[in-house]
Protein backbone atom coordinates (compact mmCIF):
# COMPACT_ATOMS: atom_id res chain seq x y z
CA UNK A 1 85.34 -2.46 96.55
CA UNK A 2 82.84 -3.19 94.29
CA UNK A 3 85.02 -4.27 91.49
CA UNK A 4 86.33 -6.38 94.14
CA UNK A 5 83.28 -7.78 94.86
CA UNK A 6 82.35 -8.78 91.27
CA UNK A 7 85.89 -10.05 90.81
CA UNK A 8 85.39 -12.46 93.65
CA UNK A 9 81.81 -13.50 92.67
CA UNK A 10 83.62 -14.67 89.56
CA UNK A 11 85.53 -17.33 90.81
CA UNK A 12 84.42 -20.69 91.71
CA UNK A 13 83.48 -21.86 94.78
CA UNK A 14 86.71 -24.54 95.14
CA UNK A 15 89.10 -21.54 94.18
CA UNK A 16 87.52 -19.02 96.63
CA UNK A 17 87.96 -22.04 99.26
CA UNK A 18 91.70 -22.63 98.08
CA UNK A 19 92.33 -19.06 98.54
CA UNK A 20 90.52 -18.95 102.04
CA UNK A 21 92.53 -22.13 103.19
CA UNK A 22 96.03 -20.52 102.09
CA UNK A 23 95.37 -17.34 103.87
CA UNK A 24 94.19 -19.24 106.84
CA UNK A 25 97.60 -20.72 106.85
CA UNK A 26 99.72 -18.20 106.39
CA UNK A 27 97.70 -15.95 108.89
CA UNK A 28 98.57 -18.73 111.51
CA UNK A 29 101.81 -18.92 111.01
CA UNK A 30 102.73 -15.76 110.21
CA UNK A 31 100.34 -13.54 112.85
CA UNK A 32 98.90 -16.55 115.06
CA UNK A 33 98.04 -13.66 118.02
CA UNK A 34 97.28 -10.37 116.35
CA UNK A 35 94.79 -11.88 114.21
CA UNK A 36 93.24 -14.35 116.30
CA UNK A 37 89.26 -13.22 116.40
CA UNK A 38 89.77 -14.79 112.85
CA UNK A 39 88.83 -17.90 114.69
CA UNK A 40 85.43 -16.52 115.05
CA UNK A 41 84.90 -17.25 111.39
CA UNK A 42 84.88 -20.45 111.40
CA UNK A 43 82.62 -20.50 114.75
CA UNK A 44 80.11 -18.77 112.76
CA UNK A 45 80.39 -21.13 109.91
CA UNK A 46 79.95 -24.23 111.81
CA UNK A 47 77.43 -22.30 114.00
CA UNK A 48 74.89 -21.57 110.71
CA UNK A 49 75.51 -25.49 109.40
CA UNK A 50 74.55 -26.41 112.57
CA UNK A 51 71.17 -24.71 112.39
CA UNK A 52 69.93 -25.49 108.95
CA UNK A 53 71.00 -29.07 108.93
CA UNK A 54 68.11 -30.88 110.75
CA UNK A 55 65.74 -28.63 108.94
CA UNK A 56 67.14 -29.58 105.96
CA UNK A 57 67.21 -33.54 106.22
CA UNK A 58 63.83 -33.45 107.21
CA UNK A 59 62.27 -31.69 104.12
CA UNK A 60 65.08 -33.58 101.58
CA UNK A 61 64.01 -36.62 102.31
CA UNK A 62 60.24 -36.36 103.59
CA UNK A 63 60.12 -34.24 99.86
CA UNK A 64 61.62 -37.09 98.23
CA UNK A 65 59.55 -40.10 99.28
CA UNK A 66 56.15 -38.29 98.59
CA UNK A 67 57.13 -37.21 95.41
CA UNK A 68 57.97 -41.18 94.20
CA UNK A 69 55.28 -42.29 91.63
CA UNK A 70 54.28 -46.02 91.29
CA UNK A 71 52.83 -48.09 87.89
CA UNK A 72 55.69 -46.88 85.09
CA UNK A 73 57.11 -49.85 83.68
CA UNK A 74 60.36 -49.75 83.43
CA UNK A 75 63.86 -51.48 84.58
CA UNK A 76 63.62 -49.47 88.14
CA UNK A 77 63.43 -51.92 90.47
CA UNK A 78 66.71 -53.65 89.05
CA UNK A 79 68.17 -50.07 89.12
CA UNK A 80 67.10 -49.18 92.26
CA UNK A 81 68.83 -52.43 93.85
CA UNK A 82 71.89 -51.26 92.31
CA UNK A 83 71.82 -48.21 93.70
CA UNK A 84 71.18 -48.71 97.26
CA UNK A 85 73.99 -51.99 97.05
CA UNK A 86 76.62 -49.85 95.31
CA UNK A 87 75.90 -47.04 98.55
CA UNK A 88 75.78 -49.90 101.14
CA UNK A 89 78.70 -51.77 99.65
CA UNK A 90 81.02 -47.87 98.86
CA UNK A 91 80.35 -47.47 103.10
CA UNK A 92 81.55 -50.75 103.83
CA UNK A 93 84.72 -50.70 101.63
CA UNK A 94 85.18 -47.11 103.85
CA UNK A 95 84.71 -48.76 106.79
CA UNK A 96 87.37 -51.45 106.27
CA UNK A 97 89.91 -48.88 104.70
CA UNK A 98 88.93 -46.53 108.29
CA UNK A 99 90.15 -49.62 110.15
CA UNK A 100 93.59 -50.56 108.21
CA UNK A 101 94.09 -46.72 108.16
CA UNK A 102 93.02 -45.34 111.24
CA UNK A 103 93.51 -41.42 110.57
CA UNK A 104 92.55 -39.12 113.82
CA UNK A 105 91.31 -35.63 113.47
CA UNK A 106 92.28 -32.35 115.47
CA UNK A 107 89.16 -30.94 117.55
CA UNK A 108 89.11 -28.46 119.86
CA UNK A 109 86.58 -28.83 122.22
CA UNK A 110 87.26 -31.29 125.16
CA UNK A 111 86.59 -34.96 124.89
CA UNK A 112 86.68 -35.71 128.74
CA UNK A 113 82.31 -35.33 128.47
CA UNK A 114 82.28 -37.92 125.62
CA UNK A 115 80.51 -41.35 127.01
CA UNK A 116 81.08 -44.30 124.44
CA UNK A 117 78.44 -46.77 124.15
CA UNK A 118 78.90 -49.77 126.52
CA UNK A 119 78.52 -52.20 123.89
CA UNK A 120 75.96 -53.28 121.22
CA UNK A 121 73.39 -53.80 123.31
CA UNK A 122 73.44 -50.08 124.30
CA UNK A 123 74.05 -48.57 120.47
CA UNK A 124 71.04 -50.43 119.61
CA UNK A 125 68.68 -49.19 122.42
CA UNK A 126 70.38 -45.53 121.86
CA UNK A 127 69.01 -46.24 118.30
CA UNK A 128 65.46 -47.58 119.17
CA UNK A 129 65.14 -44.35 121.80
CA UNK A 130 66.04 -42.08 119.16
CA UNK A 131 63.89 -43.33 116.53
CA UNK A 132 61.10 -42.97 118.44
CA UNK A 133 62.03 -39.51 119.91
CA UNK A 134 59.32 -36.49 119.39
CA UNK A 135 60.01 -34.99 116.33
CA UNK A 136 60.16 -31.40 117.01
CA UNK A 137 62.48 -32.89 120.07
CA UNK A 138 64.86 -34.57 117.46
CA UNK A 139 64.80 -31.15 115.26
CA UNK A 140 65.47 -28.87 118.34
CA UNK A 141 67.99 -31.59 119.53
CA UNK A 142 69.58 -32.81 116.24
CA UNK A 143 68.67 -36.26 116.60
CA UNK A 144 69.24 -37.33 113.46
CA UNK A 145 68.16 -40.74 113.30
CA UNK A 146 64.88 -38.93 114.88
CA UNK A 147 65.03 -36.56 111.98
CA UNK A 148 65.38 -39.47 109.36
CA UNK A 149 62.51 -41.89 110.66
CA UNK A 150 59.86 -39.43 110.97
CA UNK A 151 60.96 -38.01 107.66
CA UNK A 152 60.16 -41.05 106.22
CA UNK A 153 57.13 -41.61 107.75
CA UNK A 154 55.66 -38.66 106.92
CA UNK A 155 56.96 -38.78 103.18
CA UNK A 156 55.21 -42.47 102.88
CA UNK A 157 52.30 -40.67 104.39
CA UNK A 158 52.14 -37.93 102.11
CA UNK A 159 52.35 -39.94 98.81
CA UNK A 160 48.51 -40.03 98.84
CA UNK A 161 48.41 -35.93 99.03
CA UNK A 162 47.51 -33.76 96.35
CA UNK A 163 49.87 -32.04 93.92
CA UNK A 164 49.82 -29.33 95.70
CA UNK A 165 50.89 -30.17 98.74
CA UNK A 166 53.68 -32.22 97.94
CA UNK A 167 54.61 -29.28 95.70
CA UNK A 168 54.77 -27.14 98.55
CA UNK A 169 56.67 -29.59 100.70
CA UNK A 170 59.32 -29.76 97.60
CA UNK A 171 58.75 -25.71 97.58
CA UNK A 172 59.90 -25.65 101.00
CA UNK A 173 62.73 -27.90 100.44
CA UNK A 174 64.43 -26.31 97.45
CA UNK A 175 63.88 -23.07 100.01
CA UNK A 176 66.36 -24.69 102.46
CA UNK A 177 68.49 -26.15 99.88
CA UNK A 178 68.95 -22.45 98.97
CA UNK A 179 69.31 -21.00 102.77
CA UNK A 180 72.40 -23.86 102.73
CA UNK A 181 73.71 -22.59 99.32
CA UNK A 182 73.79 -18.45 100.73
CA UNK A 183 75.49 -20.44 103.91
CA UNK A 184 78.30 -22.77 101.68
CA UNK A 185 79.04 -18.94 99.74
CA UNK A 186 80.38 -18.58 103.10
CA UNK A 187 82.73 -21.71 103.29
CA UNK A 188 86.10 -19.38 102.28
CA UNK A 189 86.02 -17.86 105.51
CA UNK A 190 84.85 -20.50 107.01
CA UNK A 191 87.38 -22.69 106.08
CA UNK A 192 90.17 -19.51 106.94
CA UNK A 193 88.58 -19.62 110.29
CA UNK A 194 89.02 -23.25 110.46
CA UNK A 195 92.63 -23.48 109.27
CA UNK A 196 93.70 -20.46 111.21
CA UNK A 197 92.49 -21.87 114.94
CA UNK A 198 93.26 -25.64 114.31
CA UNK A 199 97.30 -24.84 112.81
CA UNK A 200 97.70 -21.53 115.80
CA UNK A 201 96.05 -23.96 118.47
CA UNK A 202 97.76 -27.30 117.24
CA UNK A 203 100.76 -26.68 114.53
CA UNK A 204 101.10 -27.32 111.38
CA UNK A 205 101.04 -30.89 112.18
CA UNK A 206 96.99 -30.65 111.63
CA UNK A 207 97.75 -30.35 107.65
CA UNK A 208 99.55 -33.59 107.43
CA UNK A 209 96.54 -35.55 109.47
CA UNK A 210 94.28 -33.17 106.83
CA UNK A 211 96.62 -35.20 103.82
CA UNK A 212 96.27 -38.18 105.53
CA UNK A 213 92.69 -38.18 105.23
CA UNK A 214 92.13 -36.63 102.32
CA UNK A 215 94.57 -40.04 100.66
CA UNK A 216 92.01 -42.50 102.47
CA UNK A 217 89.20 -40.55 101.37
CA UNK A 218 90.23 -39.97 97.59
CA UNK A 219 91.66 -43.40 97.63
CA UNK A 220 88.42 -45.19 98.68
CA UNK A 221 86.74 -43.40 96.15
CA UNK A 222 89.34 -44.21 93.56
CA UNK A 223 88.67 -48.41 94.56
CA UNK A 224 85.17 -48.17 94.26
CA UNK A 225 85.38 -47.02 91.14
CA UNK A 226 87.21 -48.94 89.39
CA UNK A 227 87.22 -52.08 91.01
CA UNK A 228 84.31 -52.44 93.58
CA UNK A 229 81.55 -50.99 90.47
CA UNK A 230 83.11 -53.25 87.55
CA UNK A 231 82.47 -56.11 89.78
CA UNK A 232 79.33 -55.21 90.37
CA UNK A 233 78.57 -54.35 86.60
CA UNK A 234 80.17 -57.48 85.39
CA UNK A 235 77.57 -59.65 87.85
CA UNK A 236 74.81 -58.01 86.51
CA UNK A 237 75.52 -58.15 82.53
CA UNK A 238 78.38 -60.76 82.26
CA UNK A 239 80.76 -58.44 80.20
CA UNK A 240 83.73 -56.69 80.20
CA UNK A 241 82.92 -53.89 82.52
CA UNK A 242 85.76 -51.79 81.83
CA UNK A 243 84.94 -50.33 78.79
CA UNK A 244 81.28 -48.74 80.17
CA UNK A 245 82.75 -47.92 83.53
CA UNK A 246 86.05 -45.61 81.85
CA UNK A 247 83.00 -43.79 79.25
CA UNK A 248 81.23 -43.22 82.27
CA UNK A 249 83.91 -41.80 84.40
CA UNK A 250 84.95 -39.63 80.96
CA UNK A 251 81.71 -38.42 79.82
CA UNK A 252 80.16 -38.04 83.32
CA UNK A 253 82.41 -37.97 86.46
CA UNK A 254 84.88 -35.44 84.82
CA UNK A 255 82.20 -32.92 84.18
CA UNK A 256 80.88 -33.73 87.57
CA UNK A 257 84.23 -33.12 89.48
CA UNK A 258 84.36 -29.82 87.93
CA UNK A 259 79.97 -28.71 88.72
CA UNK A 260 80.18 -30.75 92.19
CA UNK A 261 76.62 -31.22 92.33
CA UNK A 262 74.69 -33.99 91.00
CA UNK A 263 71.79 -32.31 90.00
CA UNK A 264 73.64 -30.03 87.60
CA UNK A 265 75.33 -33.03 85.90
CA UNK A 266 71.87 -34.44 84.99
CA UNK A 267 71.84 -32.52 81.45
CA UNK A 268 75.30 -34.67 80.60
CA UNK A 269 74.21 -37.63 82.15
CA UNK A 270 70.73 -37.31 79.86
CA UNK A 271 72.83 -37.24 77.33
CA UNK A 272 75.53 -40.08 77.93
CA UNK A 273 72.27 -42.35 78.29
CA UNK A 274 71.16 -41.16 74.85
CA UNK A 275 74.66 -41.63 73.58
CA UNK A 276 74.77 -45.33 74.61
CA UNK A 277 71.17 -45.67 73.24
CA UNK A 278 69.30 -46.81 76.35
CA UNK A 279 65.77 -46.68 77.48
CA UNK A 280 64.42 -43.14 77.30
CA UNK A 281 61.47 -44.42 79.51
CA UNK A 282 64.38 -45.86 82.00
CA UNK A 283 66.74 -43.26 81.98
CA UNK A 284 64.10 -40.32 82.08
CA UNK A 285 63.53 -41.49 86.07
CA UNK A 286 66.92 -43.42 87.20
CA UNK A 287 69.35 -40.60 86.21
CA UNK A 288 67.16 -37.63 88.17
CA UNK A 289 66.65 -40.36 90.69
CA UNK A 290 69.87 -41.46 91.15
CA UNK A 291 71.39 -37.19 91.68
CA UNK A 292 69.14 -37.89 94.94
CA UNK A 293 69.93 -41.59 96.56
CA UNK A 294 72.90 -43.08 94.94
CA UNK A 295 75.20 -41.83 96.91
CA UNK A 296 78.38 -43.90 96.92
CA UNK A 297 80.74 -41.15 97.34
CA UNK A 298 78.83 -39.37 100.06
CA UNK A 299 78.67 -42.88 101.77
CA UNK A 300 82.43 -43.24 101.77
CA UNK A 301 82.95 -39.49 103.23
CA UNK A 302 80.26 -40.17 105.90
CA UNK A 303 81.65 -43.46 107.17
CA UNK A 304 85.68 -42.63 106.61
CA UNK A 305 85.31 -39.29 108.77
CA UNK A 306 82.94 -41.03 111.31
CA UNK A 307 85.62 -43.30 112.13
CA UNK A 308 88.07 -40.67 112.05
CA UNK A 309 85.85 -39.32 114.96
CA UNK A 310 85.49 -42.30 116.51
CA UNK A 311 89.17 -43.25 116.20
CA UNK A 312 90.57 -39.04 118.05
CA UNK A 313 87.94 -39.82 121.03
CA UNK A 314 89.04 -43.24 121.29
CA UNK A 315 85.37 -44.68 120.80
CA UNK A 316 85.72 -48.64 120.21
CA UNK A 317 83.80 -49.95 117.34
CA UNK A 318 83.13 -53.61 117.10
CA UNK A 319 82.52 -55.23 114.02
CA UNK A 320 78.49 -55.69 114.45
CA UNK A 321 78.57 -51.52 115.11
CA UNK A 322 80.56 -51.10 111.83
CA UNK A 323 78.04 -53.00 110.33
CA UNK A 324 74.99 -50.91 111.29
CA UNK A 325 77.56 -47.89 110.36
CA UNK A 326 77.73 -48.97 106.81
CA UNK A 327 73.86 -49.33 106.55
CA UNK A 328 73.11 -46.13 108.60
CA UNK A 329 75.99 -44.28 106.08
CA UNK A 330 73.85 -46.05 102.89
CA UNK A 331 70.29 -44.63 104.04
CA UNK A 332 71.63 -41.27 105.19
CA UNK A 333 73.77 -40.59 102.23
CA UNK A 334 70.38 -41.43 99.76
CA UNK A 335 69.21 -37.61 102.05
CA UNK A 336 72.22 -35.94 100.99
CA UNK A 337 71.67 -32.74 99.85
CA UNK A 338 71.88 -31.85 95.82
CA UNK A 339 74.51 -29.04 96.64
CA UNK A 340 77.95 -28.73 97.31
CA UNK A 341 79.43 -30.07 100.39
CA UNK A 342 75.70 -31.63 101.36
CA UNK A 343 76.78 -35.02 102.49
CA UNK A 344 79.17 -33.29 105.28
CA UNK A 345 75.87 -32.04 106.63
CA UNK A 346 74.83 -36.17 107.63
CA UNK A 347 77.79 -36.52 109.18
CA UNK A 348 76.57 -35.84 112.88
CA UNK A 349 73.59 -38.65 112.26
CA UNK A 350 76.59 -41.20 111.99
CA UNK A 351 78.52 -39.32 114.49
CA UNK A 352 75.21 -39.82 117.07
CA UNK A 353 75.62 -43.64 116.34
CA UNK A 354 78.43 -43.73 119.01
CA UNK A 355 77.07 -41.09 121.54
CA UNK A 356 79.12 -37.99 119.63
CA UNK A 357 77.91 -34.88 121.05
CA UNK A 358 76.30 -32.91 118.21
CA UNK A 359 78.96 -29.92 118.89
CA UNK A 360 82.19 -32.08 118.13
CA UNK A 361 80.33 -33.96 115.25
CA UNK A 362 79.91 -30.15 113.66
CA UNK A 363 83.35 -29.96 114.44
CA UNK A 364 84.17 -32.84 111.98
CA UNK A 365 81.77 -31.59 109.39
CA UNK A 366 83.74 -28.48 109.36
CA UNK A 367 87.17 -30.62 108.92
CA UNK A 368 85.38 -32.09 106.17
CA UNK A 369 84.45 -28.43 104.50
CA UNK A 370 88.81 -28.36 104.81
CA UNK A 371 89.17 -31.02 102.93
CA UNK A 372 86.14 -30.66 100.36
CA UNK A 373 87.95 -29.00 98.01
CA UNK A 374 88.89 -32.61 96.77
CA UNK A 375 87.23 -34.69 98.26
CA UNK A 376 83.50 -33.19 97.51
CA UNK A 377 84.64 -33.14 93.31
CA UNK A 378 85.62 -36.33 93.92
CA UNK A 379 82.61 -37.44 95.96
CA UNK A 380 80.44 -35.90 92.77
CA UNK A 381 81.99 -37.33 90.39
CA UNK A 382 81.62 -41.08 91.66
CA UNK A 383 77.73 -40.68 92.28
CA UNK A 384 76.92 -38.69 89.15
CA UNK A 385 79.26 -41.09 87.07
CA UNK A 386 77.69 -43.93 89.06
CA UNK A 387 73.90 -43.25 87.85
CA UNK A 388 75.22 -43.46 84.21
CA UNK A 389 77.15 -46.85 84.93
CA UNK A 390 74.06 -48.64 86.74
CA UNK A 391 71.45 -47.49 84.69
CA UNK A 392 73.45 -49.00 81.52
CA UNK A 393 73.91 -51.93 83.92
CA UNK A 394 70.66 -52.61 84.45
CA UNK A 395 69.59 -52.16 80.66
CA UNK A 396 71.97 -54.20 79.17
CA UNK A 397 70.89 -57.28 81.38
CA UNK A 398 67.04 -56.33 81.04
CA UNK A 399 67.90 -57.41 77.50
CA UNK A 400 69.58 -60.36 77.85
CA UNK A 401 67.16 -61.67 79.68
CA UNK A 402 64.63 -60.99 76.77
């Protein structure tokens, strides 16, 4: 057993889920009623995601904005922009590809308690009323939007603290991020769980809706990055984007897709900036900056299997909602977490947009654990990548302008 053990621990997290999903599968199509407490595993999966993810908004983000240092002189403000636009504008090309293909998930739990918002009117006092909710209320709760505004506040609030404190509030959240890393070791039978209930309870017809969003997923990511970022490059420096954007996606993304996490690509991304002989003074501060808040990728996943949500419960989504979608995905995706599979955890702040109870919106973040064998390297790759491209971006027309 032990050898076992140590055999396991040696392979990667996306084989152990690869192996999990396949047994799932056969499990539920070979022995769909003598193994059915299976289920349970995947209860328990979504069960402990559940419970660490407010917590773990709330100290990502509130650690982040306390931590931000003002006076350096530097191309960040340029950088920044393109950050937060590339995010906003990866969420709305999500949105539209949701809405040309609308791709419906497989949940389990009934829909018939699901009340869609009336109308704008009502998704924006749903928003006010949650922004303003008590925030131990929003953490017990799961208001998310709660969560994030009082996050914020509190990190703006804290940038005046001493070192110490905002060393212990960035203690605290590397603590969770590490609670959330002992819980994703769990994902294999998690995701066996998963697979096992949703194929014995609905057929095998779940894994082709499972394709079908994993193509709009991968896809969207696929357009963003080579035709949504070159556009944006080529505004900024008036050059042939192509060549930066393909080094990029070389030296960076494929290194990402294999680490899936942004943080650990920062070594390679150091170097890539080094490589193309950019501003050590810029590049020192965008590239760790960027692992936290450009989050393209994590935008795309959060909007794409919001609307999948919205699309199974037959939620209707005018184009003003979408809208507010896109720049809720942005700001949420710049608190995605560092580790694998962390932008699945903000998917029940979008989902609360449109009145999603917080149980089926866990429900989707576990579809998207399915799916995250691809779509998570994917995700990492594009925002990783991403920091490299704008960064470059922004230095190149810093010094035209000069």
């Amino acid at each position: 057993m032990k050898r076992l053990l140590q055999g396991w621990n040696k392979i990667s997290l996306v084989q152990q889920i690869i192996i999990g999903l396949v047994i799932g599968i056969i499990l539920s199509l070979s022995l769909p009623n003598q193994v059915s407490g299976i289920a349970v595993l995947g209860d328990l999966f979504v069960g402990a995601l559940k419970a660490v993810a407010p917590i773990l908004v709330f100290f990502l983000v509130m650690a982040a904005i306390s931590q931000h240092k003002t006076g350096q002189k530097t191309n960040m403000k340029s950088i920044i922009g393109l950050y937060l636009v590339g995010t906003f504008l990866a969420g709305t090309v999500a949105a539209v590809a949701s809405f040309i293909f609308k791709v419906q998930l497989v949940l389990t739990d009934t829909t018939s308690d699901v009340a869609p918002p009336g109308g704008i009117s009502e998704v924006l006092k749903n928003l006010v009323f949650n922004i303003v909710a008590n925030p131990v209320d929003a953490l017990l709760n799961a208001n998310y939007i709660g969560i994030l505004t009082w996050s914020l506040l509190l990190g703006i609030a804290l940038r005046g603290a001493s070192g110490s404190t905002k060393e212990m509030i960035s203690n605290v959240a590397d603590a969770i991020s590490q609670l959330v890393r002992w819980i994703i070791k769990f994902a294999p039978l998690g995701v066996m769980g998963l697979v096992f209930n949703a194929i014995a309870t609905s057929g095998i017809k779940t894994l082709l809706s499972y394709g079908q969003l994993i193509l709009l997923l991968v896809g969207t990511m696929f357009f963003v990055a080579l035709v949504v970022n070159p556009i944006i490059v080529y505004v900024m420096t008036g050059k042939n984007p192509y060549p930066l954007v393909l080094k990029c996606l070389k030296d960076s993304g494929i290194t990402a897709f294999f680490t899936r996490s942004s943080a650990a690509n920062i070594p390679v991304n150091m170097k890539l900036c080094e490589e193309l002989k950019l501003d050590k003074d810029t590049y020192s501060i965008s590239i760790p900056l960027g692992a936290t808040i450009n989050m393209g990728g994590a935008a795309i996943t959060i909007s794409i299997l919001t609307l999948a949500a919205t699309h199974t419960l037959g939620v209707e989504v005018d184009f003003v909602t979408a809208l507010i979608l896109c720049i809720l995905s942005a700001v949420s995706a710049c608190g995605a977490s560092g580790v694998a599979g962390g932008s699945l955890l903000l998917i029940p702040l979008a989902c609360s947009l449109f009145g999603i109870p917080n149980e089926l919106a866990m429900q989707v973040v576990g579809v998207g654990f399915i799916v995250g064998v691809i779509q998570d390297s994917c995700e990492t790759a594009l925002n990783s990548s991403t920091d490299v491209l704008f960064t470059a971006a922004a230095d190149i027309a810093g010094k035209r302008k000069k």
